[in-house]
N, C-alpha and C. Protein backbone atom coordinates (compact mmCIF):
# COMPACT_ATOMS: atom_id res chain seq x y z
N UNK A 1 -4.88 -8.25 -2.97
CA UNK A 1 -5.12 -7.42 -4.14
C UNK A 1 -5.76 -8.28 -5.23
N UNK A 2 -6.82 -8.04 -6.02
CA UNK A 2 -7.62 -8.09 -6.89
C UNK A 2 -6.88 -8.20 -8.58
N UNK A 3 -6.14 -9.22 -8.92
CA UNK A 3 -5.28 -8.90 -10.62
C UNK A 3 -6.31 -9.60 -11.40
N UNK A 4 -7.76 -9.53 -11.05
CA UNK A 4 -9.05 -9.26 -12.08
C UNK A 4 -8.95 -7.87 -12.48
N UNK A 5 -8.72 -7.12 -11.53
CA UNK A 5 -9.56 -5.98 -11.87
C UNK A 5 -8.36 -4.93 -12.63
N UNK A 6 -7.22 -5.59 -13.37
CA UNK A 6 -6.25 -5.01 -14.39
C UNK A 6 -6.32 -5.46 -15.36
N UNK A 7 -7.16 -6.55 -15.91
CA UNK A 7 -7.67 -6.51 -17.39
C UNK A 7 -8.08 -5.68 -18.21
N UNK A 8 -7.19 -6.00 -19.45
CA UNK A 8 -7.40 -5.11 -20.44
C UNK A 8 -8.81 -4.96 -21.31
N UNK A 9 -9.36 -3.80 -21.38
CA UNK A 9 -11.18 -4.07 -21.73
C UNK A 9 -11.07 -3.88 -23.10
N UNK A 10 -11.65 -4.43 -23.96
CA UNK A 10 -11.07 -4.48 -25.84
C UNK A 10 -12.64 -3.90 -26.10
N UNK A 11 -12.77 -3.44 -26.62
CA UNK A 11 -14.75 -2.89 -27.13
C UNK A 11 -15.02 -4.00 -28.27
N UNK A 12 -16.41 -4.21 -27.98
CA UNK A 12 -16.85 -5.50 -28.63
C UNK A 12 -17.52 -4.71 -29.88
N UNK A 13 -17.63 -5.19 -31.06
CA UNK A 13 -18.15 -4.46 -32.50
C UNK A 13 -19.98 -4.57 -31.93
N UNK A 14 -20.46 -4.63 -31.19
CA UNK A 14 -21.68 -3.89 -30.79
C UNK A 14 -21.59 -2.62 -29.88
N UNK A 15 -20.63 -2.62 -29.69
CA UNK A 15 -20.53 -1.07 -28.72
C UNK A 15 -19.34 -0.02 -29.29
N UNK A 16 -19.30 -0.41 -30.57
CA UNK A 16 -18.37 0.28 -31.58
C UNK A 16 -19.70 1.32 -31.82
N UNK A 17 -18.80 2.81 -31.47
CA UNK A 17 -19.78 4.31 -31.86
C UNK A 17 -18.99 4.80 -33.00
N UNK A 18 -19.51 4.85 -34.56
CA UNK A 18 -18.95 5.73 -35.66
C UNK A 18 -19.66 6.93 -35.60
N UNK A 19 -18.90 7.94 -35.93
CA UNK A 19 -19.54 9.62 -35.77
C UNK A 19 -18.94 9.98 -37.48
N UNK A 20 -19.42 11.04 -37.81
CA UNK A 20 -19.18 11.42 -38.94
C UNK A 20 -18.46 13.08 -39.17
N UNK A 21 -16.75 13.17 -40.19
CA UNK A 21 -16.30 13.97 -39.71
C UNK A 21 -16.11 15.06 -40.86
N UNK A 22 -16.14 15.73 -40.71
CA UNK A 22 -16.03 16.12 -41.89
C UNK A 22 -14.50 17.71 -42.11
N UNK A 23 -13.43 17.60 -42.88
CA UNK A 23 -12.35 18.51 -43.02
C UNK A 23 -12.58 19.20 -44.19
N UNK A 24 -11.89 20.44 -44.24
CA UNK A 24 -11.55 21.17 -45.26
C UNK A 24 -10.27 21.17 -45.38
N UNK A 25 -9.98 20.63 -46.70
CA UNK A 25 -8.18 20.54 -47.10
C UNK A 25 -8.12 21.94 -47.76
N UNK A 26 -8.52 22.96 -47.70
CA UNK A 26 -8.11 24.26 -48.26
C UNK A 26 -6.81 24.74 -47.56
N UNK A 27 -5.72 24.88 -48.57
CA UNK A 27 -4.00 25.08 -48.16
C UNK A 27 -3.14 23.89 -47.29
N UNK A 28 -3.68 22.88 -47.25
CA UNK A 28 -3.46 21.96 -46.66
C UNK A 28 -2.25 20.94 -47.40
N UNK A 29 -1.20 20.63 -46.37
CA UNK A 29 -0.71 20.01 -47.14
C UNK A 29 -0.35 18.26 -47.46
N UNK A 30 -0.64 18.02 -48.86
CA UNK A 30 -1.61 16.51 -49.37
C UNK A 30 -0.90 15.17 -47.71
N UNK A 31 0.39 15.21 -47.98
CA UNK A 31 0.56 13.89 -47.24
C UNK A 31 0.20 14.04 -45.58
N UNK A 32 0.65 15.15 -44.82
CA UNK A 32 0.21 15.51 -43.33
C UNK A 32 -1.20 15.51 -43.22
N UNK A 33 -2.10 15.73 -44.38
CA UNK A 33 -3.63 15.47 -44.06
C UNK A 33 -3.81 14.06 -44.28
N UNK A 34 -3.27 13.73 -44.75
CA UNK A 34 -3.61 12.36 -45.33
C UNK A 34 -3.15 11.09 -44.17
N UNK A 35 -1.86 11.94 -43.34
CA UNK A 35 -1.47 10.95 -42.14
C UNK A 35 -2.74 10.95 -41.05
N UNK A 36 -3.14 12.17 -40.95
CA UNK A 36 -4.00 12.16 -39.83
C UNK A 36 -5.29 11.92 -40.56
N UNK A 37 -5.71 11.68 -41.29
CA UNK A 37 -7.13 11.24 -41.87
C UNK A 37 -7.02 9.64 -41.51
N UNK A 38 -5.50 9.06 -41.92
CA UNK A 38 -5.74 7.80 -41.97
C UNK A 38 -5.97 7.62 -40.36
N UNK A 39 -5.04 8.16 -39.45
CA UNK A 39 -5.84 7.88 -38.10
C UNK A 39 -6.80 7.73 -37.72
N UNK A 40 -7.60 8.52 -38.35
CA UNK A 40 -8.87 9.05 -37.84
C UNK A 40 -9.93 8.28 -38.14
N UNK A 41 -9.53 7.25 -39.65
CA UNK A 41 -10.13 6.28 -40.34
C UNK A 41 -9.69 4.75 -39.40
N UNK A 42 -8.36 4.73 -38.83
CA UNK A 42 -8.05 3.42 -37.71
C UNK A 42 -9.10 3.58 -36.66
N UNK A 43 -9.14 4.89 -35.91
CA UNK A 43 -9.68 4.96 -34.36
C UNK A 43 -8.72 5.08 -33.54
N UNK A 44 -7.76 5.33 -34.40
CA UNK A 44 -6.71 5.91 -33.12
C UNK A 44 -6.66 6.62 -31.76
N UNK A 45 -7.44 8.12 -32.25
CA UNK A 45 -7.57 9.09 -31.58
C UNK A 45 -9.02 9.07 -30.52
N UNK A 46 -9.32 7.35 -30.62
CA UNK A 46 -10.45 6.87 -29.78
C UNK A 46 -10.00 6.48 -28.51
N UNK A 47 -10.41 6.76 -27.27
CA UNK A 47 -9.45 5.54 -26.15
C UNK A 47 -10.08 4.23 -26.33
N UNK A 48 -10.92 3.65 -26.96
CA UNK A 48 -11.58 2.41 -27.28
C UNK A 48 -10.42 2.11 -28.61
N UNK A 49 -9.42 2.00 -28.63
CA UNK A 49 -9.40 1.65 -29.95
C UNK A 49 -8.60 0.37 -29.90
N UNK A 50 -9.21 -0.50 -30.79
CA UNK A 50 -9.08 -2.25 -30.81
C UNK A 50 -8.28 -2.33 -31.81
N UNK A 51 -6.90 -2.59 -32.40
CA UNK A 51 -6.38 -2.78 -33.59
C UNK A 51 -7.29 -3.54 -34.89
N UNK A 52 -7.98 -4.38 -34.05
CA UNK A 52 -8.08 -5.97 -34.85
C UNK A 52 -9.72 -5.40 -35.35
N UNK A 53 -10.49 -4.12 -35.18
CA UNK A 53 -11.90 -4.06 -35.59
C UNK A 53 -12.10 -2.46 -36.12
N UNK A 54 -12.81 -2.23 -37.08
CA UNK A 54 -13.31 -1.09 -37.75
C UNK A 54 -13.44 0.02 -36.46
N UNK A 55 -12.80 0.48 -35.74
CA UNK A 55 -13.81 1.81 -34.54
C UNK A 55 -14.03 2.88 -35.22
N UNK A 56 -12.95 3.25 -36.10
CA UNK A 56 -12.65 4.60 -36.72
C UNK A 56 -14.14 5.38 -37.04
N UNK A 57 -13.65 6.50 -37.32
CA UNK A 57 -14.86 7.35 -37.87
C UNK A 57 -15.28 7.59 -39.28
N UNK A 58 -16.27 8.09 -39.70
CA UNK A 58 -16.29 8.16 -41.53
C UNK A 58 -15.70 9.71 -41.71
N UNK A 59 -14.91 9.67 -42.52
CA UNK A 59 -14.73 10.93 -42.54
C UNK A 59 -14.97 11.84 -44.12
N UNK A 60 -15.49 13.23 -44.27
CA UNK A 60 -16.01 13.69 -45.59
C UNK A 60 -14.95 14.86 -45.97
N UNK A 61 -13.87 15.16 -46.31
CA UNK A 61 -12.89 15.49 -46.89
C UNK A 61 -13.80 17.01 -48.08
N UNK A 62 -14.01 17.83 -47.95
CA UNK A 62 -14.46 19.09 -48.95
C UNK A 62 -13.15 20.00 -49.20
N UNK A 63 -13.31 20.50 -50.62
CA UNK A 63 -12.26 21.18 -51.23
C UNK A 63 -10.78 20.68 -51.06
N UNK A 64 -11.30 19.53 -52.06
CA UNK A 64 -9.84 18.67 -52.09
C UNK A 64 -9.34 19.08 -53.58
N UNK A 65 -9.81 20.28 -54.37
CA UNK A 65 -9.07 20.95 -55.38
C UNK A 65 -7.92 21.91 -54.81
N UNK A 66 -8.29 22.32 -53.59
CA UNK A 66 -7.01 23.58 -53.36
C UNK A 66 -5.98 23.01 -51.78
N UNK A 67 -5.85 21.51 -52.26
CA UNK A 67 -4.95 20.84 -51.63
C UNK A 67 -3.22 21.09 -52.29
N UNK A 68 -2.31 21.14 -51.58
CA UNK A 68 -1.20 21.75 -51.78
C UNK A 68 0.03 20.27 -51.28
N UNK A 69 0.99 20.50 -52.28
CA UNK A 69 1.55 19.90 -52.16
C UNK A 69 3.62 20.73 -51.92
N UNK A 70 4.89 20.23 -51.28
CA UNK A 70 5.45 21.00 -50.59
C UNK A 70 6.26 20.77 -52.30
N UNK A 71 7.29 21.56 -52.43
CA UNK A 71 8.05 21.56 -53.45
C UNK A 71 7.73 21.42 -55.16
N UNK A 72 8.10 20.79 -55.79
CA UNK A 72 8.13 20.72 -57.35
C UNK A 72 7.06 18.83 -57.13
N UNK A 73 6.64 18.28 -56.31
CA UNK A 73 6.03 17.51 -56.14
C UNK A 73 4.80 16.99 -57.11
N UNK A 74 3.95 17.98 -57.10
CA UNK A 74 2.88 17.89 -57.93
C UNK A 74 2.95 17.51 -59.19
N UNK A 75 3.98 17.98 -59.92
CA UNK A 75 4.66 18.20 -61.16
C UNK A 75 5.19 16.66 -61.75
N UNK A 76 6.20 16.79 -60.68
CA UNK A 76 7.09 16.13 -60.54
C UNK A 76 7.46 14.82 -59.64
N UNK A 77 6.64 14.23 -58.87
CA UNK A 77 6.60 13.25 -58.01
C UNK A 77 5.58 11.63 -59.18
N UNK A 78 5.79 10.89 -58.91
CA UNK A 78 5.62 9.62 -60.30
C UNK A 78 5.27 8.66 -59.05
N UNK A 79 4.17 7.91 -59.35
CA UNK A 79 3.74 6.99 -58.86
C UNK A 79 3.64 5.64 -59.61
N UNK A 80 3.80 4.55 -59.31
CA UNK A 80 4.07 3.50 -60.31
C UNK A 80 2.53 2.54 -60.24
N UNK A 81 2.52 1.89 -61.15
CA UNK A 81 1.20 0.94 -61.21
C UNK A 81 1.87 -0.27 -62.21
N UNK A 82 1.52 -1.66 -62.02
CA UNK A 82 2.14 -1.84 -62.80
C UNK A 82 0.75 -2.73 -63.27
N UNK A 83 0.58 -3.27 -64.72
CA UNK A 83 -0.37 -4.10 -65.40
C UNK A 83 -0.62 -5.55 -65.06
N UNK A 84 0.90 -6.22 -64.80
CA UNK A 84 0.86 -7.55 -65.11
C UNK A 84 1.35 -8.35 -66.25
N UNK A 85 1.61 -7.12 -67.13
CA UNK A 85 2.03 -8.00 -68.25
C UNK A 85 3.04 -7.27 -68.81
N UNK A 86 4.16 -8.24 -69.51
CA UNK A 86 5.63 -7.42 -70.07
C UNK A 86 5.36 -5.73 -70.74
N UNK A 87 6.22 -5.60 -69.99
CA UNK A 87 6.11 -3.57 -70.04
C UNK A 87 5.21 -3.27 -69.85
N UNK A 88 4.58 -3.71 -68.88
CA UNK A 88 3.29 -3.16 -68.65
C UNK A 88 3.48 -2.07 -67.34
N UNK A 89 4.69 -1.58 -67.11
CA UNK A 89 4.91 -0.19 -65.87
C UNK A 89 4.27 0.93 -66.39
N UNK A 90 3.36 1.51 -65.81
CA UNK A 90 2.89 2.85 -66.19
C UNK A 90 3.50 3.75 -64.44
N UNK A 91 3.61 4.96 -65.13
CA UNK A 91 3.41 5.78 -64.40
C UNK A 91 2.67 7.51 -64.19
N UNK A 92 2.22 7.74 -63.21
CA UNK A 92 1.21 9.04 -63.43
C UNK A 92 2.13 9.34 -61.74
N UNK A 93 1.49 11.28 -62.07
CA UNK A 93 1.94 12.06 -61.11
C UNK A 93 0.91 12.40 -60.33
N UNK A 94 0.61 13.20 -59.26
CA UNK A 94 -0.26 13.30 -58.54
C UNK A 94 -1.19 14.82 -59.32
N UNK A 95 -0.70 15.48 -60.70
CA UNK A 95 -1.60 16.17 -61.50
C UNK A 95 -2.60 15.40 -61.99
N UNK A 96 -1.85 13.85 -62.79
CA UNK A 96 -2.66 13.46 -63.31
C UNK A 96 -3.91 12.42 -62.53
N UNK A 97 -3.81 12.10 -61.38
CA UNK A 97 -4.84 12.10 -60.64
C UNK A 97 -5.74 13.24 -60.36
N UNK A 98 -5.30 14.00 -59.65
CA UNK A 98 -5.81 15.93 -60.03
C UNK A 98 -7.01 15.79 -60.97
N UNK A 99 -6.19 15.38 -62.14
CA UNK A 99 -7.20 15.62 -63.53
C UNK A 99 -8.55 14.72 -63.38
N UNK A 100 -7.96 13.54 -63.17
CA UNK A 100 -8.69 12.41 -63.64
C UNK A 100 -10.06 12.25 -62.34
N UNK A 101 -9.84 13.50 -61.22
CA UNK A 101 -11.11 13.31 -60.44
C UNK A 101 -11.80 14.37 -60.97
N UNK A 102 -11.93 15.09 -61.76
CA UNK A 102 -13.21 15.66 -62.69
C UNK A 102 -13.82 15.04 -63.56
N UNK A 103 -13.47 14.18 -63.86
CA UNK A 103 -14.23 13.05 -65.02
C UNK A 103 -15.45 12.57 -64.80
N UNK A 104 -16.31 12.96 -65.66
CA UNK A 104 -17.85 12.68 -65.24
C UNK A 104 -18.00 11.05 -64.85
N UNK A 105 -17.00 9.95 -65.32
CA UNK A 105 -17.34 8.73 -65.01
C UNK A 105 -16.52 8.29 -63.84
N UNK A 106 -16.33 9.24 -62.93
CA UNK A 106 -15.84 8.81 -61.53
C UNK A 106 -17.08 9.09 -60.50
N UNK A 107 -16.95 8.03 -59.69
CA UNK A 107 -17.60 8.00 -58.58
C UNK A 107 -17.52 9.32 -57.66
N UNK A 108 -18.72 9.57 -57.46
CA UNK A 108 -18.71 10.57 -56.66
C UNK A 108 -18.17 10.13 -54.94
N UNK A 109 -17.55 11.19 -54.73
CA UNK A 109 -16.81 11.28 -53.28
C UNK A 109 -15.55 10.13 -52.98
N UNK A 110 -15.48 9.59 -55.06
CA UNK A 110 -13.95 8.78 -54.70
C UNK A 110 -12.82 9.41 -55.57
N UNK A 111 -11.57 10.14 -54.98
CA UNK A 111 -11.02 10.94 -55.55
C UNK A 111 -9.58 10.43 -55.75
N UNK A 112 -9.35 10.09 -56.78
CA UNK A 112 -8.19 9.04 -56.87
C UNK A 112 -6.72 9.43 -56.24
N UNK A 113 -6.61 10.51 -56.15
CA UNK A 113 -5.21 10.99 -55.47
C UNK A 113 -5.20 10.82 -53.96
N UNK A 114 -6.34 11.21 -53.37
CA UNK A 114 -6.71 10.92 -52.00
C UNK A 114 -6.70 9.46 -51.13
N UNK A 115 -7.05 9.06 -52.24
CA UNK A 115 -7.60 6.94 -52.26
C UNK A 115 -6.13 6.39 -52.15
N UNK A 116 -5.34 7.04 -53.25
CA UNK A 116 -3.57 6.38 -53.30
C UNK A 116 -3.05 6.32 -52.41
N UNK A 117 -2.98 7.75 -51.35
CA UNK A 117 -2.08 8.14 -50.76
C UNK A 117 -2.34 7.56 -49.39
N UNK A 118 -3.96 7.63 -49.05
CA UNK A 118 -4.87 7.09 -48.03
C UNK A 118 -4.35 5.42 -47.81
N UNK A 119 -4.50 4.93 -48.79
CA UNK A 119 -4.27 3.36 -48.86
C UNK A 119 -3.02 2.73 -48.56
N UNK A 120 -1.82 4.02 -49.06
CA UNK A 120 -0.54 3.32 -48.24
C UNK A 120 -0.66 3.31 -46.63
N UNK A 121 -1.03 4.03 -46.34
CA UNK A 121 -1.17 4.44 -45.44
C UNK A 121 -2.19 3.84 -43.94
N UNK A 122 -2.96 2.85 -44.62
CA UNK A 122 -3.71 1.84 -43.72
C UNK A 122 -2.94 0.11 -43.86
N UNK A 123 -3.76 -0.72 -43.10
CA UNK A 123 -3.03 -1.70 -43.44
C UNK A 123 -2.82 -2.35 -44.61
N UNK A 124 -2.95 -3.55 -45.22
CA UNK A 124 -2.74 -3.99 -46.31
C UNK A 124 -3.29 -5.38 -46.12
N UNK A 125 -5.19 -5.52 -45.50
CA UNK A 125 -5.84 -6.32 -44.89
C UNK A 125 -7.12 -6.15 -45.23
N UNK A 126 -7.81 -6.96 -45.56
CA UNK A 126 -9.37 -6.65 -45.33
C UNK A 126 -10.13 -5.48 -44.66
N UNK A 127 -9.25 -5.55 -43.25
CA UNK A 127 -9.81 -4.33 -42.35
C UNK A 127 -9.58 -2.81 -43.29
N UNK A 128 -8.12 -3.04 -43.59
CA UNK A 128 -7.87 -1.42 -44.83
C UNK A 128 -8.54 -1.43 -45.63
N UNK A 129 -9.29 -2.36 -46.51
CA UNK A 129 -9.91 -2.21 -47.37
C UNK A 129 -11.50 -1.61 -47.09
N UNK A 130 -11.51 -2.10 -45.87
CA UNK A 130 -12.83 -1.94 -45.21
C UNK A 130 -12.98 -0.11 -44.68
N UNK A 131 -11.93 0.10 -44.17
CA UNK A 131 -11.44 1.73 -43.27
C UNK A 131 -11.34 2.34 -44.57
N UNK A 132 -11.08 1.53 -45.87
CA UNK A 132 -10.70 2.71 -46.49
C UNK A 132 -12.31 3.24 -47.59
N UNK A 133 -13.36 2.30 -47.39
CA UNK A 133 -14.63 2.60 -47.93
C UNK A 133 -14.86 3.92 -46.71
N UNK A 134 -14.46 4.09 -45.42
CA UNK A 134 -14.96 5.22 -44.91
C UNK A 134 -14.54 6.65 -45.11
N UNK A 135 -13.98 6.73 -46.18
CA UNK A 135 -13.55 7.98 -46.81
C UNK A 135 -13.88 8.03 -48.42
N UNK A 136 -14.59 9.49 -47.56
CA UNK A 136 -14.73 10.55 -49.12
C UNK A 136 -14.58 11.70 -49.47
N UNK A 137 -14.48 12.07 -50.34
CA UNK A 137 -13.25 13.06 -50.74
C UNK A 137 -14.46 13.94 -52.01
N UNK A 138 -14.48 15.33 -51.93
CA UNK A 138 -15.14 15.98 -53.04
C UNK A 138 -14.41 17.35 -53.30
N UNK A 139 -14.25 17.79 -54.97
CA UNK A 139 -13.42 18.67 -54.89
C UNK A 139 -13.91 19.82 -54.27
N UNK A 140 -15.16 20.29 -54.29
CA UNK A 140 -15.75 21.30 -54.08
C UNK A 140 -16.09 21.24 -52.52
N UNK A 141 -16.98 22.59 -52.34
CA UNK A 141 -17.63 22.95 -50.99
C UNK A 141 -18.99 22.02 -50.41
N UNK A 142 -19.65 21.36 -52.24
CA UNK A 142 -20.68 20.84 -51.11
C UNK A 142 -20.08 19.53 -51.03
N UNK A 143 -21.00 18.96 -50.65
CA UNK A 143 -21.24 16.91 -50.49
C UNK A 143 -22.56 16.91 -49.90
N UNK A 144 -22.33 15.19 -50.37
CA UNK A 144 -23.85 14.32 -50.54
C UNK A 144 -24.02 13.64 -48.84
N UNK A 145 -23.21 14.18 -48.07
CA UNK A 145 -23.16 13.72 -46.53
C UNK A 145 -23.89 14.63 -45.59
N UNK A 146 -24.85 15.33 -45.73
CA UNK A 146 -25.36 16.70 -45.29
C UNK A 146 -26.18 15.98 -44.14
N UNK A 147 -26.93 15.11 -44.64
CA UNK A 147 -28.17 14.41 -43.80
C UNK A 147 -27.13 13.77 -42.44
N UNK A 148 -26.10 12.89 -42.66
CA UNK A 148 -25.32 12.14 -41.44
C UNK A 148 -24.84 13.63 -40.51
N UNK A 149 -25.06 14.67 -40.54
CA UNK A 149 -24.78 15.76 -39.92
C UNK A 149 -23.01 15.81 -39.37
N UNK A 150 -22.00 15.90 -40.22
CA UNK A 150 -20.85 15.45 -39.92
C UNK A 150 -20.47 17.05 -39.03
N UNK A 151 -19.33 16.80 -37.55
CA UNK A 151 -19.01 17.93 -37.18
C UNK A 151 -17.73 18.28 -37.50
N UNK A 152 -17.62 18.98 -37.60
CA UNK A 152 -16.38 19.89 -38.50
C UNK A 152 -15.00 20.20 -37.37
N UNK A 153 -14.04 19.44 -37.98
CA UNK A 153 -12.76 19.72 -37.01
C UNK A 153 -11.64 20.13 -37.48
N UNK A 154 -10.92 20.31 -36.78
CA UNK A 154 -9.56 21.27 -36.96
C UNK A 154 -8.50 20.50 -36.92
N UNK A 155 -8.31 19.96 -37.88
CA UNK A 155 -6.58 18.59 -37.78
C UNK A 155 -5.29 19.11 -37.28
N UNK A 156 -5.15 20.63 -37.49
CA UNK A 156 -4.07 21.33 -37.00
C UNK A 156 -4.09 21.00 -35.71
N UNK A 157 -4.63 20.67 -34.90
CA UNK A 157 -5.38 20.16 -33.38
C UNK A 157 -4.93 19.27 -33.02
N UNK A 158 -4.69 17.95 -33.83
CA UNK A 158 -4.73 16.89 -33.21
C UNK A 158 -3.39 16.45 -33.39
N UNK A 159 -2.54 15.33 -33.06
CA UNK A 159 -1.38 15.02 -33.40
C UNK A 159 -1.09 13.64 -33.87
C-alpha cells in the first residue's frame, strides 16, 4: 500500500479562487448573519480551505438598515471602547452605530455596526484584519459592486 497517496493537499495562494457574494439582511437577525458572513469571509464553506491563508470570498451585504436585532438589544445592549487614557471608557449601543453609518464622512460600504460584530468574530491576526477588508456592508438596495457581478445567496441554506 501506497501512504504517499494519503497526504493532506493544502491549496497554494496561486490556486486560491475568490468569487463575489452578495446577501440581503432584510429581517435578518444582526449576530446569526454575522456568524455565517464571518465564515464565508474564512473559506470555511470551501473544501479547499487552508486555516493559515485568505480563501474566503468577498462578500457585499445590501439593506443593512432593516437588520433586526432579538429582544430590547438594540436599545439596550453597550459595547465598550476604551481610549487609553484615565476615564477614558466610552460606551455606545448598537443604535448608535445605526446612526453613525449615515454620516456623510463614512466610508462607503464600511458600516460600523457590521465591522464590530464581524471582527469579534474572525481571528485577532493579520489574516482577520486582512478577511475583514473583504466585507461590505450598504444600508440601502444599491452598491458600488455591480461590475464584480456578485451571485446572490440564501444564508438560511447554509449552516
Amino acid at each position: 500500500m501506497d501512504t504517499l497517496s494519503y497526504k493532506t493537499q493544502s491549496v497554494t495562494p496561486d490556486k486560491i479562487t475568490k468569487e463575489w457574494v452578495l446577501i440581503d439582511a432584510t429581517d435578518m437577525v444582526l449576530g446569526r448573519l454575522c456568524s455565517t458572513v464571518a465564515k464565508i469571509l474564512r473559506g470555511k464553506y470551501k473544501p479547499e480551505y487552508t486555516p493559515y491563508l485568505d480563501c474566503g470570498d468577498n462578500v457585499v451585504i445590501i439593506n443593512a438598515e432593516k437588520i433586526r436585532m432579538t429582544g430590547k438589544k438594540f436599545e439596550g445592549h453597550q459595547y465598550l471602547r476604551y481610549t487609553g487614557y484615565p476615564g477614558g471608557q466610552r460606551t455606545f449601543t448598537p443604535a448608535d452605530l445605526m446612526a453613525k453609518s449615515y454620516k456623510a464622512t463614512m466610508k462607503n460600504g464600511k458600516h460600523p455596526l457590521f465591522i464590530k460584530v464581524v471582527k469579534g468574530m474572525l481571528p485577532k491576526t493579520k489574516l482577520g484584519a486582512a478577511q475583514l477588508k473583504n466585507l461590505h456592508v450598504f444600508n440601502g438596495a444599491e452598491h458600488t459592486f455591480g461590475d464584480m457581478n456578485p451571485k446572490q445567496i440564501d444564508i438560511t441554506k447554509l449552516k
